[in-house]
Structure formats: structure tokens, C-alpha cells
C-alpha atoms as a PDB file:
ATOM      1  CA  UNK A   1      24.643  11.879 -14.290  1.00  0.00           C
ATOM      2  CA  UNK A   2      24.389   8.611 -11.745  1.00  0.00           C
ATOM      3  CA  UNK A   3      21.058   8.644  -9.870  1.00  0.00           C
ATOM      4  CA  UNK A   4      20.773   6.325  -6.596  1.00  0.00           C
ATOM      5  CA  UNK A   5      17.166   5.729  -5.818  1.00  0.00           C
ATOM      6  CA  UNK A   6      15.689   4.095  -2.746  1.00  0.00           C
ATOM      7  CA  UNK A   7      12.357   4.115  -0.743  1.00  0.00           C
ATOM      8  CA  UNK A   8      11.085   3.155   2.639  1.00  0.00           C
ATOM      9  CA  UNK A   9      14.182   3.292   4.737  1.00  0.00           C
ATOM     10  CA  UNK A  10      12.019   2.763   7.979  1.00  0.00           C
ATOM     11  CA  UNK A  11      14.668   3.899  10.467  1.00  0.00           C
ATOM     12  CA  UNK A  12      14.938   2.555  12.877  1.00  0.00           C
ATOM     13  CA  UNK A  13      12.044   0.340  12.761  1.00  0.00           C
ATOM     14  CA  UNK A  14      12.883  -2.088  10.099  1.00  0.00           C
ATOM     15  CA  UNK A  15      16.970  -1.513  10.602  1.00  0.00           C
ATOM     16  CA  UNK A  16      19.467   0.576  12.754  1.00  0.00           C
ATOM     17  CA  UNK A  17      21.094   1.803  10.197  1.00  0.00           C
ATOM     18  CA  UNK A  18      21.007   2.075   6.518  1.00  0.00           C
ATOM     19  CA  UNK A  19      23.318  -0.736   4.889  1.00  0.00           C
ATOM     20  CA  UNK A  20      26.858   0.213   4.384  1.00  0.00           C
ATOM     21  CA  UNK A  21      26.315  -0.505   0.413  1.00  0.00           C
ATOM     22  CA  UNK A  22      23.725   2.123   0.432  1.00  0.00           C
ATOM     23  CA  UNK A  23      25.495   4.719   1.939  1.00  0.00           C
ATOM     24  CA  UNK A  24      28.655   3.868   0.040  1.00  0.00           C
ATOM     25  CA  UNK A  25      26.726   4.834  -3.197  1.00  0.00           C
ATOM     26  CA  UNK A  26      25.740   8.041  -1.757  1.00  0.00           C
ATOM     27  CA  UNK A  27      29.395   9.467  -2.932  1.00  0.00           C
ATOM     28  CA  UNK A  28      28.916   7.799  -6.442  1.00  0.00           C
ATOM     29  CA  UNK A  29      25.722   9.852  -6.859  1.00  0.00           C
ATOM     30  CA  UNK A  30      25.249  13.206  -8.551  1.00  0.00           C
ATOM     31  CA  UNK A  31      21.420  12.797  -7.072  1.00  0.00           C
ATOM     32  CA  UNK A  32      19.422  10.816  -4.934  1.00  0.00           C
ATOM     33  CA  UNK A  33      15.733  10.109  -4.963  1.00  0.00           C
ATOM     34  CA  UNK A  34      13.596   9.339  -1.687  1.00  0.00           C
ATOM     35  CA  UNK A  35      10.572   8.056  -2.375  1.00  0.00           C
ATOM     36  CA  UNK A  36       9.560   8.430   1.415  1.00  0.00           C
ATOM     37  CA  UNK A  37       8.927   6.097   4.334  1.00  0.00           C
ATOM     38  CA  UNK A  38      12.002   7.647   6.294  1.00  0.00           C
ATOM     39  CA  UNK A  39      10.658   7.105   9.889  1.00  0.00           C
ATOM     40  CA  UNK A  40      13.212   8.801  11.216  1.00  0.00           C
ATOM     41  CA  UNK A  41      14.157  12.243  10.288  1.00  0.00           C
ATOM     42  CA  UNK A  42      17.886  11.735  10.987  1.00  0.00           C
ATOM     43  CA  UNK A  43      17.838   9.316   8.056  1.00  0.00           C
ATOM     44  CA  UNK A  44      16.631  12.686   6.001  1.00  0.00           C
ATOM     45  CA  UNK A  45      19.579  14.464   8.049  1.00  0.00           C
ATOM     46  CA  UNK A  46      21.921  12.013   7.174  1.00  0.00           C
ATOM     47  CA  UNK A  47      21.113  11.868   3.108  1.00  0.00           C
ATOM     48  CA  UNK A  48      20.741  15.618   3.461  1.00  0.00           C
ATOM     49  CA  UNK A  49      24.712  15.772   5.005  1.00  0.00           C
ATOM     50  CA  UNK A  50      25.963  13.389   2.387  1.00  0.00           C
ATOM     51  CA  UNK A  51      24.106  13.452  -1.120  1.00  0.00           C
ATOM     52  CA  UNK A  52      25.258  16.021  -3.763  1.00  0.00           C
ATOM     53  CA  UNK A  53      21.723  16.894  -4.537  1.00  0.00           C
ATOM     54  CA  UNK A  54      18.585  14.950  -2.688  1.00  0.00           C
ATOM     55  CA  UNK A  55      15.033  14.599  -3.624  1.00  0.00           C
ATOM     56  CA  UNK A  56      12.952  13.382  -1.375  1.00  0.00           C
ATOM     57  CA  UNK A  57       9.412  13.617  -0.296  1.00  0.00           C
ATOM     58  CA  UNK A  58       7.369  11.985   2.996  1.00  0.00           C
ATOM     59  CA  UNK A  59       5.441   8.226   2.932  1.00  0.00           C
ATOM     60  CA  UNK A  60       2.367   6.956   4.750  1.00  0.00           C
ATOM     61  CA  UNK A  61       4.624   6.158   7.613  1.00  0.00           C
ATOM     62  CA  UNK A  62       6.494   9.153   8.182  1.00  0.00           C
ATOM     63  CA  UNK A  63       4.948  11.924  10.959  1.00  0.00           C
ATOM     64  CA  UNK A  64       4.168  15.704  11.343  1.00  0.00           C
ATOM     65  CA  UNK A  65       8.425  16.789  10.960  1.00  0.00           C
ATOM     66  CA  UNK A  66       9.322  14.986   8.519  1.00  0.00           C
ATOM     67  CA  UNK A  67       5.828  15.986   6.215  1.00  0.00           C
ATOM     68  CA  UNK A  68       6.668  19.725   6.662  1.00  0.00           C
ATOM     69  CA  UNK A  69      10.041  19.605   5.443  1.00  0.00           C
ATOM     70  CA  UNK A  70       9.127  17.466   2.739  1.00  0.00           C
ATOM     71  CA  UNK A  71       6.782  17.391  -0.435  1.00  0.00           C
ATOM     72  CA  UNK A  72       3.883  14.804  -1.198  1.00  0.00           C
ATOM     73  CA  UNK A  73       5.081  14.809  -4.414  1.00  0.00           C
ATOM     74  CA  UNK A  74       8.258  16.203  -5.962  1.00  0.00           C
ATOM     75  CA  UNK A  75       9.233  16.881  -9.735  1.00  0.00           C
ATOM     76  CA  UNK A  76      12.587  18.066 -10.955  1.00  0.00           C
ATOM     77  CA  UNK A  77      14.566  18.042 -14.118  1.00  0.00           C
ATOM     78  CA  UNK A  78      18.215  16.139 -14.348  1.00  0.00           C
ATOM     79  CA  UNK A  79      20.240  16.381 -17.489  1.00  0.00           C
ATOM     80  CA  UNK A  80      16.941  17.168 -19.271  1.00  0.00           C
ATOM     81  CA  UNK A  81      14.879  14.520 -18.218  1.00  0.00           C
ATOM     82  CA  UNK A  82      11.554  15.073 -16.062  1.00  0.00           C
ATOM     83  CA  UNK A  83      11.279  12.878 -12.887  1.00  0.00           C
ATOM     84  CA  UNK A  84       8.731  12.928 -10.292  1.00  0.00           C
ATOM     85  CA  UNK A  85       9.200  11.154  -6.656  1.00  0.00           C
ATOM     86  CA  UNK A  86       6.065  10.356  -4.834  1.00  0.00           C
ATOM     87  CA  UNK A  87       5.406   7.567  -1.702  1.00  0.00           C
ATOM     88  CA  UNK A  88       2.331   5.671  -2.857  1.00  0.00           C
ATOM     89  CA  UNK A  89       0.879   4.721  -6.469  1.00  0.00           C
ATOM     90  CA  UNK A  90      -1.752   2.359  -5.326  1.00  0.00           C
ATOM     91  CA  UNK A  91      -2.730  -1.208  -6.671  1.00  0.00           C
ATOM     92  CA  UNK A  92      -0.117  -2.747  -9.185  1.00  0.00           C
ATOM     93  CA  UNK A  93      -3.312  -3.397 -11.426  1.00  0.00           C
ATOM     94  CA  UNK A  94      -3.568  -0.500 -13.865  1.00  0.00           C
ATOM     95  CA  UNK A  95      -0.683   1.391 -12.493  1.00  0.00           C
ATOM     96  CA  UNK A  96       0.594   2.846 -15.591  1.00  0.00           C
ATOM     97  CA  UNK A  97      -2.399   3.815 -16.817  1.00  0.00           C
ATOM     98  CA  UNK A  98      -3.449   5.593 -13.534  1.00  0.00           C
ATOM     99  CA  UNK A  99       0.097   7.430 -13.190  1.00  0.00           C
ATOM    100  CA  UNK A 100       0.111   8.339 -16.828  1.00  0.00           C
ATOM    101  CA  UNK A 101      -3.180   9.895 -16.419  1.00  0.00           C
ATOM    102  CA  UNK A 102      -2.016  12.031 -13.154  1.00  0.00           C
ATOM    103  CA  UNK A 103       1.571  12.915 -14.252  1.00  0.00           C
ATOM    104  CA  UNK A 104       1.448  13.836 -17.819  1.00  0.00           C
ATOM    105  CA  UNK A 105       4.678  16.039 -17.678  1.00  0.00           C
ATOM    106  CA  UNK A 106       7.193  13.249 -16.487  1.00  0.00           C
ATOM    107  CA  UNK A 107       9.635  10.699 -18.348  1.00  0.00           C
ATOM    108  CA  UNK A 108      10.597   9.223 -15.071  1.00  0.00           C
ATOM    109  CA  UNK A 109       8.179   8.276 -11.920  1.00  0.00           C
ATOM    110  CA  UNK A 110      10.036   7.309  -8.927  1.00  0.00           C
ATOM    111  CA  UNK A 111       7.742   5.729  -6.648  1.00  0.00           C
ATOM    112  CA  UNK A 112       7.491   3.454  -3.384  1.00  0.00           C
ATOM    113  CA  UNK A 113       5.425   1.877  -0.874  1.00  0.00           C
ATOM    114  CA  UNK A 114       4.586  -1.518  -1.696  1.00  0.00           C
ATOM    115  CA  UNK A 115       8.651  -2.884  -1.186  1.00  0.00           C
ATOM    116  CA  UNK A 116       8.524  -4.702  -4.292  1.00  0.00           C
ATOM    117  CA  UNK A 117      11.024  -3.785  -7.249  1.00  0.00           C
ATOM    118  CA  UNK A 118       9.169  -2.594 -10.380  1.00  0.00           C
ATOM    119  CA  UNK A 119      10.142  -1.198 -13.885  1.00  0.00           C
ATOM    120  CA  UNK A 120       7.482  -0.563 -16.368  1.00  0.00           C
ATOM    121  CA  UNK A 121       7.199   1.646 -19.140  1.00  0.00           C
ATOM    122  CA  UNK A 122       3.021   2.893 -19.495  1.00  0.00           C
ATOM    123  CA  UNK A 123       1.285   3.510 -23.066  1.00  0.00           C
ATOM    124  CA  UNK A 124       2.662   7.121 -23.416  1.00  0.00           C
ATOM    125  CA  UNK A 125       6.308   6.609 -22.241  1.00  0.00           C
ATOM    126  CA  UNK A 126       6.259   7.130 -18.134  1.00  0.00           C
ATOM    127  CA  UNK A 127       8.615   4.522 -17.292  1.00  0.00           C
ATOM    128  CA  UNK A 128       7.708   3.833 -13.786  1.00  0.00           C
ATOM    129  CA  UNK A 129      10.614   2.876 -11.023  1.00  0.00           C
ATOM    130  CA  UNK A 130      10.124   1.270  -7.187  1.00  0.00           C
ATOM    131  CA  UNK A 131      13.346   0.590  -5.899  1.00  0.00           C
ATOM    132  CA  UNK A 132      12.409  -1.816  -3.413  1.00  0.00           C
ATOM    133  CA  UNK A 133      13.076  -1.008   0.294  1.00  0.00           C
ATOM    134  CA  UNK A 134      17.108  -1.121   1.862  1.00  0.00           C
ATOM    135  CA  UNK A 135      15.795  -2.486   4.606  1.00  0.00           C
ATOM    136  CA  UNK A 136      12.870  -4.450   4.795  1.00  0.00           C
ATOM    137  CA  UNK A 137      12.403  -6.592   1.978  1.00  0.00           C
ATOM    138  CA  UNK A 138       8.805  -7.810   3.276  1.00  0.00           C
ATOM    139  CA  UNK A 139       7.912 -10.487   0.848  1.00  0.00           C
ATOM    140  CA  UNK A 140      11.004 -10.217  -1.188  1.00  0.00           C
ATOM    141  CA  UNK A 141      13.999 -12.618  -1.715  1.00  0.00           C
ATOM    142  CA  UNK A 142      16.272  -9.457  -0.915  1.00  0.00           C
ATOM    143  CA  UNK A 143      16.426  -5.938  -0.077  1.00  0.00           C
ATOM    144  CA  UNK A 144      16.899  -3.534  -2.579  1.00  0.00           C
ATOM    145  CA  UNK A 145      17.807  -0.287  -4.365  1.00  0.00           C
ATOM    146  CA  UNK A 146      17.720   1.412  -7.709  1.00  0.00           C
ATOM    147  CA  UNK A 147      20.901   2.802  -9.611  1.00  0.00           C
ATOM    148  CA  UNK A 148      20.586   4.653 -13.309  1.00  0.00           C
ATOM    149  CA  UNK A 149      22.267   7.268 -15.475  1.00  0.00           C
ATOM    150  CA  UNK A 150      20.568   9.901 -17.309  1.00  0.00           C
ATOM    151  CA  UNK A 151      22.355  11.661 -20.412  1.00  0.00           C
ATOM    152  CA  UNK A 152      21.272  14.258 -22.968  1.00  0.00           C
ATOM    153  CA  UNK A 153      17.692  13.718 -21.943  1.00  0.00           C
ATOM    154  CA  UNK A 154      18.085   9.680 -21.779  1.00  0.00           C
ATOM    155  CA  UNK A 155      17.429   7.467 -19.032  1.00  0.00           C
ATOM    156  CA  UNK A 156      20.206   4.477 -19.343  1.00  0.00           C
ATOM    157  CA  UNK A 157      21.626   1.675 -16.878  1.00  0.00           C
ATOM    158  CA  UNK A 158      18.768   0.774 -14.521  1.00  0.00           C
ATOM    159  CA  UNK A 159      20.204  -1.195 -12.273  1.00  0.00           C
ATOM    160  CA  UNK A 160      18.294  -3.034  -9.273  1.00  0.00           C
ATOM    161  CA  UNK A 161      20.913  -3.830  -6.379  1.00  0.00           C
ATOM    162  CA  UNK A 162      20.764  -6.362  -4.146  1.00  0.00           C
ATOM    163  CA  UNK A 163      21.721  -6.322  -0.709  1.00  0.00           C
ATOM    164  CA  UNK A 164      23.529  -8.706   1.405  1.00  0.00           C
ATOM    165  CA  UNK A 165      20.909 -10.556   4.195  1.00  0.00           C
ATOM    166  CA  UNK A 166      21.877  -8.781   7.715  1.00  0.00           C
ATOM    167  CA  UNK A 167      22.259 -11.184  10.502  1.00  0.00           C
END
């Protein structure tokens, strides 16, 4: 199963669109993981229209639609494998400990906010995944996004794209 994962789209405030590399692995996903910062609920329209199966749920940024048709936190199981998506982890010090603590059920925690890439693997065995933002790469050399495959239970291929500089 091929997972595309991305956070903090920011539509339109950071970009018009979402990059064409993005949206291109869209059809090379079996599911897609939001964690939040949409902005713009056409950007959950659009994923909605195009991903096989999307999980998504609502960041800091995003208003009163977009937080009723989506989740502060979601959890769901792919090929055997517990995730959980949610916008905002807090402070990169003692991250792993503090999500380990609050999501004791997951393997995977997909996570956003902060716009910088991060793979870490806590104490217990949460591996912890920010995918960057698509769009705004704030203090960043690049925007970015997460790829990965899960099999039989196993999370392989982590892959952190990224994207050409727009102009």
C-alpha cells in the first residue's frame, strides 16, 4: 500500500495551487494523510475528488467549515498498521516522549505544524512523521512531502520529496 502524506497546504495563502508533483502522486496513492492547515476547503474538495482513500483532519489555521467536516485527531488502520493524523505536537523538545504518552495505540503518528521534515522513532516504537509543508517551506531549504509503503503490518520506504522552487 503507497501512502502520500503532506501537511499545511495553506491555500491559497502560501500558494495558488498545490504543486503539480503533489497532485501527480495523488493517483500513485492507495491513501493520503492530511495533517491539516488546508485554508481553503476546496483544497479538502479537491483531495476528496482525487485520492482513493483520504485522511485528513483540521490545523490551527483552518476555520469553522473546514473543523466540522474534519477530526482534531484521526486514527485508522492500513494493511495492519495503526496511524494517527493530528495538526500540532508542540515543542520538538521531548516530542516522542509526549506523543508516546498520549497515543499509546499507534505505530505511525502523522503530524504537522511546525513545516519542518521530521522522522523519529520514540522509546516504545511510535515512529513519528512531519512531512514538511508543499507550499511554504518557512525556514526550510525546500518544500516538502512524505511518501511510504506499508505491508503486512510494516512501515517501509519513507521517502521525503522535494519540490522544485516556484518562481
Amino acid at each position: 500500500m503507497r501512502l502520500l502524506l503532506t501537511s499545511d497546504t495553506h491555500i491559497p495563502k502560501r500558494a495558488r495551487e498545490l504543486p503539480a508533483q503533489l497532485l501527480a502522486e495523488l493517483g500513485r496513492a492507495d491513501a493520503v494523510l492530511h495533517a491539516g492547515d488546508w485554508v481553503d476547503p476546496a483544497t479538502l474538495d479537491l483531495l476528496e475528488a482525487r485520492a482513493r482513500r483520504l485522511i485528513g483532519v483540521y490545523g490551527n489555521n483552518d476555520g469553522a467549515e473546514l473543523r466540522t467536516r474534519l477530526p482534531e485527531v484521526a486514527r485508522v488502520e492500513l494493511d495492519g498498521l495503526r496511524f494517527g493524523v493530528v495538526h500540532e505536537t508542540g515543542a520538538a523538545q521531548g516530542r516522542e516522549r509526549r506523543c508516546a504518552e498520549r497515543f499509546p495505540d499507534l505505530d505511525v503518528l502523522v503530524f504537522g505544524h511546525s513545516h519542518i521534515p521530521w522522522d523519529t522513532t520514540a522509546p516504545g516504537g511510535l515512529r513519528l512523521l512531519n512531512p514538511g509543508s508543499p507550499t511554504d517551506r518557512r525556514r526550510q531549504p525546500y518544500c516538502t512531502y512524505m511518501t511510504a509503503e506499508v505491508s503486512d503490518g510494516r512501515l517501509a520506504g519513507v521517502r521525503l520529496h522535494r519540490l522544485p522552487r516556484r518562481r
